[in-house]
C-alpha atoms as a PDB file:
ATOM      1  CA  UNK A   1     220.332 -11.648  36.470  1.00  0.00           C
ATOM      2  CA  UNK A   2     222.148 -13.701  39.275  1.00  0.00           C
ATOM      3  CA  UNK A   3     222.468 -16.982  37.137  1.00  0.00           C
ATOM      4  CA  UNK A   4     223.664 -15.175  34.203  1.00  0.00           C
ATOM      5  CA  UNK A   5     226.277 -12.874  36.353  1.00  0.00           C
ATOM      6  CA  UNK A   6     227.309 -16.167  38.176  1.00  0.00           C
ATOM      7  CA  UNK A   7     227.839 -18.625  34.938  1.00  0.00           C
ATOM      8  CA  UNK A   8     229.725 -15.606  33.382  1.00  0.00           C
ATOM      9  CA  UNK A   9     231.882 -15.695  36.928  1.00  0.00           C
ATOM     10  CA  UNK A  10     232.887 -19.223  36.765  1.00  0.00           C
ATOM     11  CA  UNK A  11     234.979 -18.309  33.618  1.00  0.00           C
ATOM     12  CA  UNK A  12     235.814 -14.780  34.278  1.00  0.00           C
ATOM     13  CA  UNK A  13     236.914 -12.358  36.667  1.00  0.00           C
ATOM     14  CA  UNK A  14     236.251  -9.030  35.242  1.00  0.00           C
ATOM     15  CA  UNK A  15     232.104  -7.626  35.057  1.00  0.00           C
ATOM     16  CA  UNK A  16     230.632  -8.096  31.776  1.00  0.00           C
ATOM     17  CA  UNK A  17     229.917  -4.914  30.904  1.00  0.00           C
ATOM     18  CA  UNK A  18     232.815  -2.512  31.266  1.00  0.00           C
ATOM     19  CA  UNK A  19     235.546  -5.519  31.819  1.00  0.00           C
ATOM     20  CA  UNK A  20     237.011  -4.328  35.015  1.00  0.00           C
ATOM     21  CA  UNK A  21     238.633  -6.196  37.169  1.00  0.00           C
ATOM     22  CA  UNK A  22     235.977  -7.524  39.994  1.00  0.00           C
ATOM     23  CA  UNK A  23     238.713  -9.872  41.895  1.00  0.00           C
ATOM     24  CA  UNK A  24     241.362 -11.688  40.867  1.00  0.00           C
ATOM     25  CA  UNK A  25     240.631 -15.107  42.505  1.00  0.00           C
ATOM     26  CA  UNK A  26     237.149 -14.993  44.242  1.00  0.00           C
ATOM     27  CA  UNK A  27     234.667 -12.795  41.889  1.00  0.00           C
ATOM     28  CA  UNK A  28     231.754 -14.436  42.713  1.00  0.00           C
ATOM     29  CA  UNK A  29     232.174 -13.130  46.744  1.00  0.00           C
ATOM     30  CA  UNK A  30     231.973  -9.359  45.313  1.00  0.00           C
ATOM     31  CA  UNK A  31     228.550  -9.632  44.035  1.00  0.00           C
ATOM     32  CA  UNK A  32     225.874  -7.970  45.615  1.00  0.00           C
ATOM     33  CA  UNK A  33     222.322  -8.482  45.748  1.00  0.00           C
ATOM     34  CA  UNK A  34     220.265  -5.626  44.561  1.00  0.00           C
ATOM     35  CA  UNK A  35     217.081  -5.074  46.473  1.00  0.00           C
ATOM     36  CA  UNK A  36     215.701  -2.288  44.640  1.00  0.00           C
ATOM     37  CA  UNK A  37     215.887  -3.722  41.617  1.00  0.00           C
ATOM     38  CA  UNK A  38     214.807  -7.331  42.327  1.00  0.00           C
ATOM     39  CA  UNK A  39     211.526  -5.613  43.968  1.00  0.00           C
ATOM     40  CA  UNK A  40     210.806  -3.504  40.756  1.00  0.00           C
ATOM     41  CA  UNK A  41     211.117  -6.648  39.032  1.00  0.00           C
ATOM     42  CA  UNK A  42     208.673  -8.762  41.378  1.00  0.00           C
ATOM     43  CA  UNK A  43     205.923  -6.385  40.968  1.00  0.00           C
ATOM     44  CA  UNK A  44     206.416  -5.792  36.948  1.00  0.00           C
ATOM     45  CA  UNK A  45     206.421  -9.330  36.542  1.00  0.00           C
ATOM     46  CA  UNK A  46     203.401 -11.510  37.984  1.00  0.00           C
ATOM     47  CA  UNK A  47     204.101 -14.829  39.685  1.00  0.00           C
ATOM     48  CA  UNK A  48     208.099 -14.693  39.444  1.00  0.00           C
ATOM     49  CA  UNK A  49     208.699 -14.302  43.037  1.00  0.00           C
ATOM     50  CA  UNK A  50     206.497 -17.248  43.853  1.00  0.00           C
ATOM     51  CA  UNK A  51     208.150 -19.044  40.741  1.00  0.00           C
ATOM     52  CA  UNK A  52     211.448 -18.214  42.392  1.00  0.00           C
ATOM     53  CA  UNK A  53     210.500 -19.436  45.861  1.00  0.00           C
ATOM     54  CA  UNK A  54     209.194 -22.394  44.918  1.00  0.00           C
ATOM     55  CA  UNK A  55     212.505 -22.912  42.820  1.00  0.00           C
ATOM     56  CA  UNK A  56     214.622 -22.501  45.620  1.00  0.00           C
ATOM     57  CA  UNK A  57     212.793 -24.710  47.633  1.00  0.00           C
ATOM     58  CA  UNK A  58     212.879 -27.610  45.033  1.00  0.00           C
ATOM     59  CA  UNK A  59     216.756 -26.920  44.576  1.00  0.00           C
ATOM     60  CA  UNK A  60     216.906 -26.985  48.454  1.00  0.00           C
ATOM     61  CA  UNK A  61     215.269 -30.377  48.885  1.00  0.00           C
ATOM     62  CA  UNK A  62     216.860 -31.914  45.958  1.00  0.00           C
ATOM     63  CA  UNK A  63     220.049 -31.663  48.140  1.00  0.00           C
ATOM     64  CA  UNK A  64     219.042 -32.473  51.573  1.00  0.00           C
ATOM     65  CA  UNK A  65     219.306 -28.628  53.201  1.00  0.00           C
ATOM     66  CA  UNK A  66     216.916 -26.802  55.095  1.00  0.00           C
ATOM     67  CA  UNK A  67     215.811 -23.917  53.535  1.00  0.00           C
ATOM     68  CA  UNK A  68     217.214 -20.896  54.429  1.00  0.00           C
ATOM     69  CA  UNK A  69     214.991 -18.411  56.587  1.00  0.00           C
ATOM     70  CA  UNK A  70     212.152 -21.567  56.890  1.00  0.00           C
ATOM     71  CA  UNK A  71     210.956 -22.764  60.090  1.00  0.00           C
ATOM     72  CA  UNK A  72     211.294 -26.035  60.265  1.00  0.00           C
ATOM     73  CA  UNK A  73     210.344 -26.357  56.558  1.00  0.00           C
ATOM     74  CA  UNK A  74     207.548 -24.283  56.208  1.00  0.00           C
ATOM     75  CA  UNK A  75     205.763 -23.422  53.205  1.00  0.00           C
ATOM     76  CA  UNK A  76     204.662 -20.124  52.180  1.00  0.00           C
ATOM     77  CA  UNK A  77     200.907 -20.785  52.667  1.00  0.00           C
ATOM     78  CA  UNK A  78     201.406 -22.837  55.866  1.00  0.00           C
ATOM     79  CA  UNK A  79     203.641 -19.971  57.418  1.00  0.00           C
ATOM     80  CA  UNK A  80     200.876 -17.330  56.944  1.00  0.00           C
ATOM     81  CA  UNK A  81     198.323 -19.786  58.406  1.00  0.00           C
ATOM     82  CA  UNK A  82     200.477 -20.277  61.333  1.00  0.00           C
ATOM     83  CA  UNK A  83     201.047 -16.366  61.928  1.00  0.00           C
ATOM     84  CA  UNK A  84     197.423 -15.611  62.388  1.00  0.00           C
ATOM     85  CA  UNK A  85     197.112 -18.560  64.476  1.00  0.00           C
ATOM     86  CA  UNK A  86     200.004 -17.422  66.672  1.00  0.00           C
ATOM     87  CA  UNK A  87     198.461 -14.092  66.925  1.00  0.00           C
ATOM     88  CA  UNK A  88     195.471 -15.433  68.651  1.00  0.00           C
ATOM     89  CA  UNK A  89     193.775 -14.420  65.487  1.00  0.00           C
ATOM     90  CA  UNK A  90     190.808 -16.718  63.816  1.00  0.00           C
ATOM     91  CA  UNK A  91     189.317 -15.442  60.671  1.00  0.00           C
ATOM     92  CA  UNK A  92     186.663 -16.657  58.507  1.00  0.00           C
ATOM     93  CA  UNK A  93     186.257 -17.406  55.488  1.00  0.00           C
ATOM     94  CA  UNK A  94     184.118 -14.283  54.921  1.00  0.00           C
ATOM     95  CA  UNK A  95     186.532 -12.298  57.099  1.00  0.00           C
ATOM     96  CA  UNK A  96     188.884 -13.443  55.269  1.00  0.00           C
ATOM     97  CA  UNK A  97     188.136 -12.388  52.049  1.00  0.00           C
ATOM     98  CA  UNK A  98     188.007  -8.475  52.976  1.00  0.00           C
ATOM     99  CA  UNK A  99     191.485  -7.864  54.182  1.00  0.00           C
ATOM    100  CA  UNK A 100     192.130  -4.531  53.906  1.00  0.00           C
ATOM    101  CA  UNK A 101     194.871  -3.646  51.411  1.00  0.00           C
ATOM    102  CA  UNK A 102     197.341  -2.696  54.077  1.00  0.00           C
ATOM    103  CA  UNK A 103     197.116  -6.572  55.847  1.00  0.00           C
ATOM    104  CA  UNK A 104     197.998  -7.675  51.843  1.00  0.00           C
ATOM    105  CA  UNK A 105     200.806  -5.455  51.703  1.00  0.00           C
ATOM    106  CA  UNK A 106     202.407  -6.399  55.088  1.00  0.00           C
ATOM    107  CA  UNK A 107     201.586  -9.955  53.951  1.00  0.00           C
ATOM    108  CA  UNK A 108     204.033  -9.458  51.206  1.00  0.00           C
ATOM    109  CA  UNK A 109     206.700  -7.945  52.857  1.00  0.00           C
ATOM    110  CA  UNK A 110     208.836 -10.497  54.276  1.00  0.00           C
ATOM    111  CA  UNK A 111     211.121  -7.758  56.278  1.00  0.00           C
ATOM    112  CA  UNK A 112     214.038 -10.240  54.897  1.00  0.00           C
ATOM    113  CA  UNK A 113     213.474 -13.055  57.095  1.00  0.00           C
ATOM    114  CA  UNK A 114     213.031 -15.371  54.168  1.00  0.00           C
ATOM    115  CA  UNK A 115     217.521 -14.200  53.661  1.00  0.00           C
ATOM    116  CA  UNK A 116     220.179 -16.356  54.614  1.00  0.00           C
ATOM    117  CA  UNK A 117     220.238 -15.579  58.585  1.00  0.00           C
ATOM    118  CA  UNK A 118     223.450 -14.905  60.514  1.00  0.00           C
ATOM    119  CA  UNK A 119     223.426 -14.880  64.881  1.00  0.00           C
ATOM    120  CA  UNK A 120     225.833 -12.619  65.734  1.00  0.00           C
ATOM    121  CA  UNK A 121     227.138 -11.889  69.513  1.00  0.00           C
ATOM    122  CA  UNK A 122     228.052  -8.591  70.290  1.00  0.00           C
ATOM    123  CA  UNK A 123     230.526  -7.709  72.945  1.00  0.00           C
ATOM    124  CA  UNK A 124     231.404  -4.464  74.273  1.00  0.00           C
ATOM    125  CA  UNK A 125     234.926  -4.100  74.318  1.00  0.00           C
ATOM    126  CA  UNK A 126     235.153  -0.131  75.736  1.00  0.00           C
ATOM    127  CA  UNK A 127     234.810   0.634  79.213  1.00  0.00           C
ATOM    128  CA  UNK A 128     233.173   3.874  77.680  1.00  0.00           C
ATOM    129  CA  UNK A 129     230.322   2.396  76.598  1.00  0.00           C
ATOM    130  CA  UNK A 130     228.125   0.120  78.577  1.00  0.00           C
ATOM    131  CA  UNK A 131     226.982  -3.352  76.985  1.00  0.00           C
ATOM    132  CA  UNK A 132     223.769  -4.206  75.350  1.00  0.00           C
ATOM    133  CA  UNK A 133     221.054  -5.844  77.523  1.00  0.00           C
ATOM    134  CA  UNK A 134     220.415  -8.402  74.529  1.00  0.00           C
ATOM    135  CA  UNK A 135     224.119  -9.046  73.322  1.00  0.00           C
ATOM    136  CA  UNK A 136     222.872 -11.918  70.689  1.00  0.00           C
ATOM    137  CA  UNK A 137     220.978 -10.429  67.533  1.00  0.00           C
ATOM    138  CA  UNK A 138     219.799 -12.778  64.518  1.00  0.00           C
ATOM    139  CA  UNK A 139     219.166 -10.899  60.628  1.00  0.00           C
ATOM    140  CA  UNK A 140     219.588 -11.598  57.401  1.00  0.00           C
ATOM    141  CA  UNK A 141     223.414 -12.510  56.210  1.00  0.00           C
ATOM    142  CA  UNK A 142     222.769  -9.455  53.750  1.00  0.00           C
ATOM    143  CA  UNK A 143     222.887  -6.313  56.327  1.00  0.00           C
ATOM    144  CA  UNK A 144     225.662  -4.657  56.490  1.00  0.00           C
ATOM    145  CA  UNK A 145     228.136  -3.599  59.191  1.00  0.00           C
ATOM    146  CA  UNK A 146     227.212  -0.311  59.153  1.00  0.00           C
ATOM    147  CA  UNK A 147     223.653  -1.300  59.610  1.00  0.00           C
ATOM    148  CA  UNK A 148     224.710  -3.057  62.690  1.00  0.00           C
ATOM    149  CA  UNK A 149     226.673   0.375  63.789  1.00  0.00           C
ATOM    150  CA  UNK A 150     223.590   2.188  63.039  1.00  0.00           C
ATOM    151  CA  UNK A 151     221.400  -0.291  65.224  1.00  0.00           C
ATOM    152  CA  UNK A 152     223.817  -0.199  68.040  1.00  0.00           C
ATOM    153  CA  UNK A 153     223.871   3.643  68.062  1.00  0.00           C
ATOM    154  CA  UNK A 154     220.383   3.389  68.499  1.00  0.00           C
ATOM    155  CA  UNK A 155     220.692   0.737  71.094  1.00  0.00           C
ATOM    156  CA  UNK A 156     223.233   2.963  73.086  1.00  0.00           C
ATOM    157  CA  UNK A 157     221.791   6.175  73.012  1.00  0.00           C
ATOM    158  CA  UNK A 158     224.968   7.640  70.805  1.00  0.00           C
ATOM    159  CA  UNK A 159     224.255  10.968  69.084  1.00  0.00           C
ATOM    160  CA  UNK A 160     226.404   9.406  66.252  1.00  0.00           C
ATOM    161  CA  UNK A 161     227.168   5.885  64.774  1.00  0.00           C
ATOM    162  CA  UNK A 162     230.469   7.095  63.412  1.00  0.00           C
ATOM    163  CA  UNK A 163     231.563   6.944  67.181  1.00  0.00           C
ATOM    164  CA  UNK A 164     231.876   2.999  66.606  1.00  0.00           C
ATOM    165  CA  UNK A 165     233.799   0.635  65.336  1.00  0.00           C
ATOM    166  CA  UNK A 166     232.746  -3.027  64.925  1.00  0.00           C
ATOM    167  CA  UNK A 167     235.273  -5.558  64.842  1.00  0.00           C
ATOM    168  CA  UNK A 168     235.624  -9.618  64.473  1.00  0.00           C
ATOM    169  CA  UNK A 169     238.155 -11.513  65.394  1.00  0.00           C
ATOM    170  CA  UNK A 170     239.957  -8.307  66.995  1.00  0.00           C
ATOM    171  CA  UNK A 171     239.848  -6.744  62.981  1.00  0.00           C
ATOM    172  CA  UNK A 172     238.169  -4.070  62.643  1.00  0.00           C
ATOM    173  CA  UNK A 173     235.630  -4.245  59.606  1.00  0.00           C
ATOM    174  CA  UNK A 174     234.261  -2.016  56.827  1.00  0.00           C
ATOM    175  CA  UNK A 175     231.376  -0.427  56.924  1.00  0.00           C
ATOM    176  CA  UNK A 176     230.148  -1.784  53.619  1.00  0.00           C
ATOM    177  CA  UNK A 177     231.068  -5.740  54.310  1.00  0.00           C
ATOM    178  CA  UNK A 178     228.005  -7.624  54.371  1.00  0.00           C
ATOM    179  CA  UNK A 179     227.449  -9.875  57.429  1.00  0.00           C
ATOM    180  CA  UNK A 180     227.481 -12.864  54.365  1.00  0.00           C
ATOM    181  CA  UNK A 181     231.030 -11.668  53.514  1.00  0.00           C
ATOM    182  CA  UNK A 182     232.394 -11.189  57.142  1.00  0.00           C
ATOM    183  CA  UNK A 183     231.532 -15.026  57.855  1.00  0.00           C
ATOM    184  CA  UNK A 184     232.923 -16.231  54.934  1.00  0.00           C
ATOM    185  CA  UNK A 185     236.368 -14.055  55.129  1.00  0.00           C
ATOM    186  CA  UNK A 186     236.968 -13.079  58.651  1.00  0.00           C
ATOM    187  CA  UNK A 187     234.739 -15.517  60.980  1.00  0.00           C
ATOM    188  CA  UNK A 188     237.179 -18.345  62.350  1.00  0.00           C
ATOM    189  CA  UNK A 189     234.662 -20.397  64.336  1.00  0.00           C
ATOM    190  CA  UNK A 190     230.817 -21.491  63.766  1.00  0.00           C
END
């Protein structure tokens, strides 16, 4: 798990199991998060992602920080009340109660706004290519830059994403950077 990897970090440098080198100085920045597997474990294990949340939140407050990916402070149960009630939506008790099972699994899935968020303005830089309409996107600090190519692509109306390259701070970056590690290692300014 995270902990573990992360208390094995703080005295190490190599991965635990086959004792290659991760980084020499900053291990802990090489880490990834891995979706897949944290989702198996949610659903094989009952009440661990709340467990988790409500962790997070606690470890949050206890230092003074907003919690990432909260509005305004939010909790879980208030957030869903809110949605429906932004929605123009007002259910019943009764009504309620027979959510289909579709509704309970779109519930669930967060769509990673609960992640660490990063704003990001993008700025065309080729007089090939015309600019986006929207040039400021927000998502979660754990995309990557070639999602970001790939959304762009889309955006753009390119038959291929490989036709881009995405750069910060006139460097151009790697496809497999996360936004997290771009704004820690390349970003110069909030």
């Amino acid at each position: 798990c995270r902990s573990c990897l992360v208390k094995y970090l703080e005295e190490n440098n190599t991965c635990p199991t086959c004792r290659i080198v991760i980084h020499q100085s900053h291990p802990l920045q090489y880490i990834g998060h891995d979706r897949t597997m944290q989702d198996i474990v949610y659903k094989l294990v009952p009440g661990l992602q709340e467990a988790e949340m409500k962790k997070q939140r606690e470890f949050y407050h206890k230092l003074g920080m907003e919690v990432p990916g909260d509005i305004k402070g939010e909790t879980c149960s208030t957030k869903q009340h809110l949605d429906s009630h932004r929605n123009g939506e007002t259910k019943t008790d009764e009504n309620s109660n027979k959510e289909t099972s579709e509704e309970k699994q779109e519930e669930d899935n967060d769509y990673h706004r609960s992640d660490e968020q990063v704003s990001i303005c993008l700025e065309c830089n080729s007089s090939k290519l015309r600019g986006l309409k929207r040039k400021w996107i927000r998502c979660s600090a754990q995309a990557t830059v070639l999602h970001l190519k790939k959304f762009i692509a889309k955006k753009l109306n390119l038959s291929s994403f490989n036709e881009l390259d995405i750069l910060c701070n006139e460097e151009i970056l790697g496809k497999d950077h996360t936004l997290k590690f771009v704004v820690v290692t390349r970003w110069r300014f909030k």
